[in-house]
C-alpha atoms as a PDB file:
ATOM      1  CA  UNK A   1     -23.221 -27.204-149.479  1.00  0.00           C
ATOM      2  CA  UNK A   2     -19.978 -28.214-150.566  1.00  0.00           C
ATOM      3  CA  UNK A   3     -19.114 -31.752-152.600  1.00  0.00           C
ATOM      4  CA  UNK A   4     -17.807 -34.979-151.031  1.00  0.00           C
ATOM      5  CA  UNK A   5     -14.193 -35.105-152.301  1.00  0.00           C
ATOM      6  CA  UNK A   6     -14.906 -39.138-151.601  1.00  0.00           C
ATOM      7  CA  UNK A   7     -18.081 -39.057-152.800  1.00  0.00           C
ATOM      8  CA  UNK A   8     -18.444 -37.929-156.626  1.00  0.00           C
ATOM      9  CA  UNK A   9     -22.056 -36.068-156.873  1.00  0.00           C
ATOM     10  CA  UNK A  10     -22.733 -35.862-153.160  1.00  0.00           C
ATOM     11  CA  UNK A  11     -22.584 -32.347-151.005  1.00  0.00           C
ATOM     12  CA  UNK A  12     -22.412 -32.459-148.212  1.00  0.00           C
ATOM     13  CA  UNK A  13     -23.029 -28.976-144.846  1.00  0.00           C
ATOM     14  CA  UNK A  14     -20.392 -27.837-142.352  1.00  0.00           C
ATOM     15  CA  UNK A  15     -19.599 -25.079-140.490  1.00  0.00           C
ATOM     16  CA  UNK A  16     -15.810 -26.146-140.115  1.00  0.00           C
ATOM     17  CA  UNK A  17     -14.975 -23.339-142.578  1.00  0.00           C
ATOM     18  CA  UNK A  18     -13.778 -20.565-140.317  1.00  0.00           C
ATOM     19  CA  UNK A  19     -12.069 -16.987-141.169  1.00  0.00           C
ATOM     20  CA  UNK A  20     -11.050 -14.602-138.696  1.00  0.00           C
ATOM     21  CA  UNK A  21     -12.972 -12.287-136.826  1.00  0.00           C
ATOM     22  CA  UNK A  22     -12.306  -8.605-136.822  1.00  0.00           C
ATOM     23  CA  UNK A  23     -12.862  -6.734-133.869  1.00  0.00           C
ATOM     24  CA  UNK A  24     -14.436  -8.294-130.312  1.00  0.00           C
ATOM     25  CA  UNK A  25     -16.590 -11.003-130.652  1.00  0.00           C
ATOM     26  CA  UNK A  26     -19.366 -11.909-127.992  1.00  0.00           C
ATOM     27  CA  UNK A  27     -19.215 -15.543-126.513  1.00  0.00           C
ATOM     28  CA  UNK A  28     -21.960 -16.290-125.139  1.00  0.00           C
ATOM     29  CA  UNK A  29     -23.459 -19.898-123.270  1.00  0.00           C
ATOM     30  CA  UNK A  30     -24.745 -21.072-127.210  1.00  0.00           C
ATOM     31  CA  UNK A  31     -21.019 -20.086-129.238  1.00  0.00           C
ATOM     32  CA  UNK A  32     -19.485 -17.123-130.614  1.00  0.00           C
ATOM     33  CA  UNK A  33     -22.291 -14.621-131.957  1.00  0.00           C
ATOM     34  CA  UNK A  34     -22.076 -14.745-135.773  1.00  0.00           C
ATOM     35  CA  UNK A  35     -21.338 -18.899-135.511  1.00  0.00           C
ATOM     36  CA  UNK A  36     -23.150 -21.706-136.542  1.00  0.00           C
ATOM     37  CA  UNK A  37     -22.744 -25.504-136.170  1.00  0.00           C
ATOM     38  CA  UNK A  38     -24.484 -27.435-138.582  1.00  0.00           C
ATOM     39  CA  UNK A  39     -24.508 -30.823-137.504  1.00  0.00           C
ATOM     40  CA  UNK A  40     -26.241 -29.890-133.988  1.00  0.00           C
ATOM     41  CA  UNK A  41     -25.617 -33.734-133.124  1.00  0.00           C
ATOM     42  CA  UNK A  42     -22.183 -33.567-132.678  1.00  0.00           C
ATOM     43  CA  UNK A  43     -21.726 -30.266-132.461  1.00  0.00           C
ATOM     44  CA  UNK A  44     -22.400 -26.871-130.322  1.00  0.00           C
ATOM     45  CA  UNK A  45     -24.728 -27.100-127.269  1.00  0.00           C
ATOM     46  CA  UNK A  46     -23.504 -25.883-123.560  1.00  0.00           C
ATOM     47  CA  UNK A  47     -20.477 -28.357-123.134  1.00  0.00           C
ATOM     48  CA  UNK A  48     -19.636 -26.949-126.740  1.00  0.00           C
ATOM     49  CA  UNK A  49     -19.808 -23.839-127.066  1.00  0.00           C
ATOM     50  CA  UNK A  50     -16.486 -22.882-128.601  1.00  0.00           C
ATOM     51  CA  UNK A  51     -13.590 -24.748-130.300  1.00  0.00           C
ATOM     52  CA  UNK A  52     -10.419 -23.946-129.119  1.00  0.00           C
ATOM     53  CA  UNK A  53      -7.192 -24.911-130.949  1.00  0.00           C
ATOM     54  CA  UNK A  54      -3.507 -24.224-130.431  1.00  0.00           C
ATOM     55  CA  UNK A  55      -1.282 -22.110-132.402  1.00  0.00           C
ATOM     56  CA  UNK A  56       1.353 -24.616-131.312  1.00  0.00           C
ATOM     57  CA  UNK A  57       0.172 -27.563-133.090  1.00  0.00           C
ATOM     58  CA  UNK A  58       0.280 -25.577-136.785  1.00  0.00           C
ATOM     59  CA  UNK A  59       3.855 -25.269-135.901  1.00  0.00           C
ATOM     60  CA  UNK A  60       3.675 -28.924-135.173  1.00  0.00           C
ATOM     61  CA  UNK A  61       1.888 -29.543-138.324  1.00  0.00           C
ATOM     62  CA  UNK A  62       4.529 -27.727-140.329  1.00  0.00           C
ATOM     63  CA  UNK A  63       6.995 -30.082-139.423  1.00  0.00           C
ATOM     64  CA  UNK A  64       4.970 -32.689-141.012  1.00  0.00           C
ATOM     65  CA  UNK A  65       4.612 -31.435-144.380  1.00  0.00           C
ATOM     66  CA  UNK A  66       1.194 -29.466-143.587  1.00  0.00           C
ATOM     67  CA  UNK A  67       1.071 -26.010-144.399  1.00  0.00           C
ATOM     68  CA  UNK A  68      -2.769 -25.734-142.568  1.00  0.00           C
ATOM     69  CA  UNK A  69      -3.981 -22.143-141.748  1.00  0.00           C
ATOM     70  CA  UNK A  70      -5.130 -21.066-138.335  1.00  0.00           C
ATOM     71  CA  UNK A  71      -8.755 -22.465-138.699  1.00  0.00           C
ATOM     72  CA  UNK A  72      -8.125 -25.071-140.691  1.00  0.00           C
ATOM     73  CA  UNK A  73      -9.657 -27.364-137.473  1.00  0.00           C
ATOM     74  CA  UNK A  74     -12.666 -25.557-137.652  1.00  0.00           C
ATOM     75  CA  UNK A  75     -11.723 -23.754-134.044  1.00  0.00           C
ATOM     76  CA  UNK A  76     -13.267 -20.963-132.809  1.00  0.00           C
ATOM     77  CA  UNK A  77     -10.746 -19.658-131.242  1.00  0.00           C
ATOM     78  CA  UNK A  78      -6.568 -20.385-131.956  1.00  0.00           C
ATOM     79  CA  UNK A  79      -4.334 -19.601-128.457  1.00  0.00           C
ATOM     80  CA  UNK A  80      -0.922 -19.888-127.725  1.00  0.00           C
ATOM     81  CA  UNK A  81       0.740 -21.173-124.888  1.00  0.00           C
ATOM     82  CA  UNK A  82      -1.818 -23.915-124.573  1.00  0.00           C
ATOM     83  CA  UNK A  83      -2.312 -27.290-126.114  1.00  0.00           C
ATOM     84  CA  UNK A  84      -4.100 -30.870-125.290  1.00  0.00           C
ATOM     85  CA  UNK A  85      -0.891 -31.766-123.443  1.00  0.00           C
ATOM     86  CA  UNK A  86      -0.987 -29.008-120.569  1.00  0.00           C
ATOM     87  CA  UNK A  87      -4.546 -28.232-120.819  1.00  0.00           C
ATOM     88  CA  UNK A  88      -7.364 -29.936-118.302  1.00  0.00           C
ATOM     89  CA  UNK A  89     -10.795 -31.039-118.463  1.00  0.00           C
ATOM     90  CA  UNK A  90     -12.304 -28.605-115.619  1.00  0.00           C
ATOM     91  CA  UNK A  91      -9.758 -26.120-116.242  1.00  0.00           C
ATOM     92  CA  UNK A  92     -11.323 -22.527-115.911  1.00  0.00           C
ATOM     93  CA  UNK A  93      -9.561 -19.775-118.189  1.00  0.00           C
ATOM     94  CA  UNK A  94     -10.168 -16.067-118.494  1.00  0.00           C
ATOM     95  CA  UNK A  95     -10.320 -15.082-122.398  1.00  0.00           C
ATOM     96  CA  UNK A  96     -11.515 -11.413-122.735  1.00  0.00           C
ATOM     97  CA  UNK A  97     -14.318 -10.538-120.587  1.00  0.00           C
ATOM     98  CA  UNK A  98     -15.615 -14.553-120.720  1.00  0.00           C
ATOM     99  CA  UNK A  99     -14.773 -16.886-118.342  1.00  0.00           C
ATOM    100  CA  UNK A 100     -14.426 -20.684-120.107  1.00  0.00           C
ATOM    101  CA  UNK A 101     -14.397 -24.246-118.358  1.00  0.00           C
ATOM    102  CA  UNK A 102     -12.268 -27.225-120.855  1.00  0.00           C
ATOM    103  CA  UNK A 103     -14.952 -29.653-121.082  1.00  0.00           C
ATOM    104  CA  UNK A 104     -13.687 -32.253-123.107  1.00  0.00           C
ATOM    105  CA  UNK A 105     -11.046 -32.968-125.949  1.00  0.00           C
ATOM    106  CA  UNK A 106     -12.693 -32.838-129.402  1.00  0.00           C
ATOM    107  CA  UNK A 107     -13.023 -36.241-131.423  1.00  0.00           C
ATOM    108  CA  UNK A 108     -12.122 -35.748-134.821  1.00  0.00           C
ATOM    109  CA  UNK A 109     -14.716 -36.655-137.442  1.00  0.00           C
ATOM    110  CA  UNK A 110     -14.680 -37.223-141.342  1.00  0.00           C
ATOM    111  CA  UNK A 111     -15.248 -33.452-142.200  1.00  0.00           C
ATOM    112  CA  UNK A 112     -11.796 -32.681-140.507  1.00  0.00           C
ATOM    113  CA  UNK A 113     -10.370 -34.744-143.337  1.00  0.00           C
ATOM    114  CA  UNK A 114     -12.871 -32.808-146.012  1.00  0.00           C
ATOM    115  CA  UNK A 115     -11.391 -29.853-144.660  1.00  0.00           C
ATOM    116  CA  UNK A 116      -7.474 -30.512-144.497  1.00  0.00           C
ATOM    117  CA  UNK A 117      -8.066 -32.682-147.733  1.00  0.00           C
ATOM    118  CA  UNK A 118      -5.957 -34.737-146.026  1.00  0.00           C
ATOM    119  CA  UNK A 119      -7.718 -38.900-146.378  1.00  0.00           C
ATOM    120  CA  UNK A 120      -6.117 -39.771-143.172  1.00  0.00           C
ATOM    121  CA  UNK A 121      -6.638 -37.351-141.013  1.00  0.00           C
ATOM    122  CA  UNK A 122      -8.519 -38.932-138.350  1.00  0.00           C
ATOM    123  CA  UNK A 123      -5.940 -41.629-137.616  1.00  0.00           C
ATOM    124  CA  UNK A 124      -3.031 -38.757-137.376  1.00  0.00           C
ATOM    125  CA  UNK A 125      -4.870 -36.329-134.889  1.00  0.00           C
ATOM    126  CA  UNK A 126      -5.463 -39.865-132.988  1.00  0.00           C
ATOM    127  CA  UNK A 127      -2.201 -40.833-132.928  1.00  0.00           C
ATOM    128  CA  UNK A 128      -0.575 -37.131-132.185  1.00  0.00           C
ATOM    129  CA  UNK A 129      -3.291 -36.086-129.575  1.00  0.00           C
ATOM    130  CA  UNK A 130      -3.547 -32.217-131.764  1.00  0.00           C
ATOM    131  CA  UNK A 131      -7.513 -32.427-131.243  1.00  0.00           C
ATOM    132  CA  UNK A 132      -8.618 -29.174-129.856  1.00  0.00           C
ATOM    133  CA  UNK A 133     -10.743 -28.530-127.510  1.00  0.00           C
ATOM    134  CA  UNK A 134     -14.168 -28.135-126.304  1.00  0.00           C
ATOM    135  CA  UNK A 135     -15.520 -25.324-123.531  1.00  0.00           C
ATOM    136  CA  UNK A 136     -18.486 -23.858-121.758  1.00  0.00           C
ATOM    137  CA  UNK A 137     -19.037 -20.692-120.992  1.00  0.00           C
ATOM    138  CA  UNK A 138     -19.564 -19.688-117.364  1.00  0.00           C
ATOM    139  CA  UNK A 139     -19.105 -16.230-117.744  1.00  0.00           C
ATOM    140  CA  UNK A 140     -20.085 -14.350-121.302  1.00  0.00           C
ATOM    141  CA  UNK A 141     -18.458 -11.574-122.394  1.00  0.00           C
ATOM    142  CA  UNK A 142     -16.338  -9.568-125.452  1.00  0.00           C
ATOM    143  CA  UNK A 143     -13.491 -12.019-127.112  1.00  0.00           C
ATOM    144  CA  UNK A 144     -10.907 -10.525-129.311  1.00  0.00           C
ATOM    145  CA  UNK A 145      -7.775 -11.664-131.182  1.00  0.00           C
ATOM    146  CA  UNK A 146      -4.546 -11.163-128.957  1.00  0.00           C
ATOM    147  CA  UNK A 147      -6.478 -11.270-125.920  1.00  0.00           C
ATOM    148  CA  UNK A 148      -4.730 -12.947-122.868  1.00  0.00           C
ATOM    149  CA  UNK A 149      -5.935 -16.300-121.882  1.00  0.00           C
ATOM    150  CA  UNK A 150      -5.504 -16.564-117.842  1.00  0.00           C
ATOM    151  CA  UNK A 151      -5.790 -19.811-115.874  1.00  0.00           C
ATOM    152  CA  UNK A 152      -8.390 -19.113-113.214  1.00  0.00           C
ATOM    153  CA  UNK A 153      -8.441 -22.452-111.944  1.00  0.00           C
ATOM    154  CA  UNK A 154      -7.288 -25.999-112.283  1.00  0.00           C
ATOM    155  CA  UNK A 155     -10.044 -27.911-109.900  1.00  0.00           C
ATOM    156  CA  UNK A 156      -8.004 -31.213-109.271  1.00  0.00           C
ATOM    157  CA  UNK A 157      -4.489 -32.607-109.996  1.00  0.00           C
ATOM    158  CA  UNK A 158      -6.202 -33.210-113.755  1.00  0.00           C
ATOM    159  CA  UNK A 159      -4.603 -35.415-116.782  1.00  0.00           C
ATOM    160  CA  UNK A 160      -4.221 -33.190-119.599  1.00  0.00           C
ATOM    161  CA  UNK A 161      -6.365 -33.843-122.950  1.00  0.00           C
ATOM    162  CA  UNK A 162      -3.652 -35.489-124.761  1.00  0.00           C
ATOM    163  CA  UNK A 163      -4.438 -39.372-124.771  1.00  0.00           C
ATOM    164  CA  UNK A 164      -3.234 -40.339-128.360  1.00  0.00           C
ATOM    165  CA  UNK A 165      -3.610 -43.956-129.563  1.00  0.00           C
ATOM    166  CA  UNK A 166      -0.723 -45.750-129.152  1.00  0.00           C
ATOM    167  CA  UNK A 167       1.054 -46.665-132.041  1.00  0.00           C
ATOM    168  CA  UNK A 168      -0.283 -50.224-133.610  1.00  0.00           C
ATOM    169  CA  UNK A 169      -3.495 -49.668-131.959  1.00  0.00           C
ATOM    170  CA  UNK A 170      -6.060 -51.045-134.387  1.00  0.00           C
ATOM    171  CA  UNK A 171      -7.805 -47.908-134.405  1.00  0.00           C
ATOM    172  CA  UNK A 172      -4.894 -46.764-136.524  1.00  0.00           C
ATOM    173  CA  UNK A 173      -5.151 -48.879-139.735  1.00  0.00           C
END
């Protein structure tokens, strides 16, 4: 348990605190072994089993005035040469020995903004489209940093991930 920084006296449980694995990892249909979720509601299950991130968008961060560490988004896994803008929902990648289908951009919550410490957060990954990514696992196998990541299949002309709010959406302030 870890305290609100908005909330003086309150703790509150999250598994968005990640640090590198050493070594291959197993992904299996539930997550990476070793993982948890703690907020089961919005979080973890079949359609998410892992987090994926891009390396990209720290770079892109940077630029901003963020100095974030890979995992600061709480992803299971940070690739390269992939981001919401050229990845698909239904897209099948090879990572390791697992085979992966996108399922569905993640939607920042409020422990994203515990995590950066950053209060705004939420509105910024809206408005940039830097969400992550959620994926099943068709095929379970051994993951490991520096593995390849393969597209196996793109099932339909698909729109990538990115959809960021357009600027003076109300959404935004």
């Amino acid at each position: 348990m870890r305290p609100k920084p908005d909330q003086p006296g309150h703790r509150w449980r999250s598994a968005i605190y990640k640090t590198p694995a050493r070594g291959a990892v197993m992904l299996t249909r539930g997550g990476l072994d070793g993982d948890a979720q703690a907020d089961l509601r919005g979080h973890g299950g079949p359609d998410q089993a892992a987090l994926l991130y891009s390396a990209d968008n720290y770079a892109r961060w940077r630029t901003e005035g963020f100095d974030f560490e890979a995992g600061s988004f709480g992803e299971n896994l940070t690739v390269s040469g992939l981001d919401e803008t050229t990845v698909c929902a239904g897209d099948i990648y090879q990572v390791g020995e697992s085979v992966l289908q996108v399922t569905k951009a993640r939607g920042p919550c409020y422990k994203l903004q515990y995590r950066t410490g950053v209060p705004d957060m939420i509105k910024r990954v809206l408005a940039n489209g830097r969400s992550g990514w959620y994926v099943r696992v068709l095929t379970e196998g051994l993951v490991e940093a520096g593995d390849e990541i393969s597209l196996l299949e793109r099932l339909a002309a698909g729109k990538p991930l990115a959809d960021p709010v357009p600027e003076g959406d109300p959404l935004l302030t």
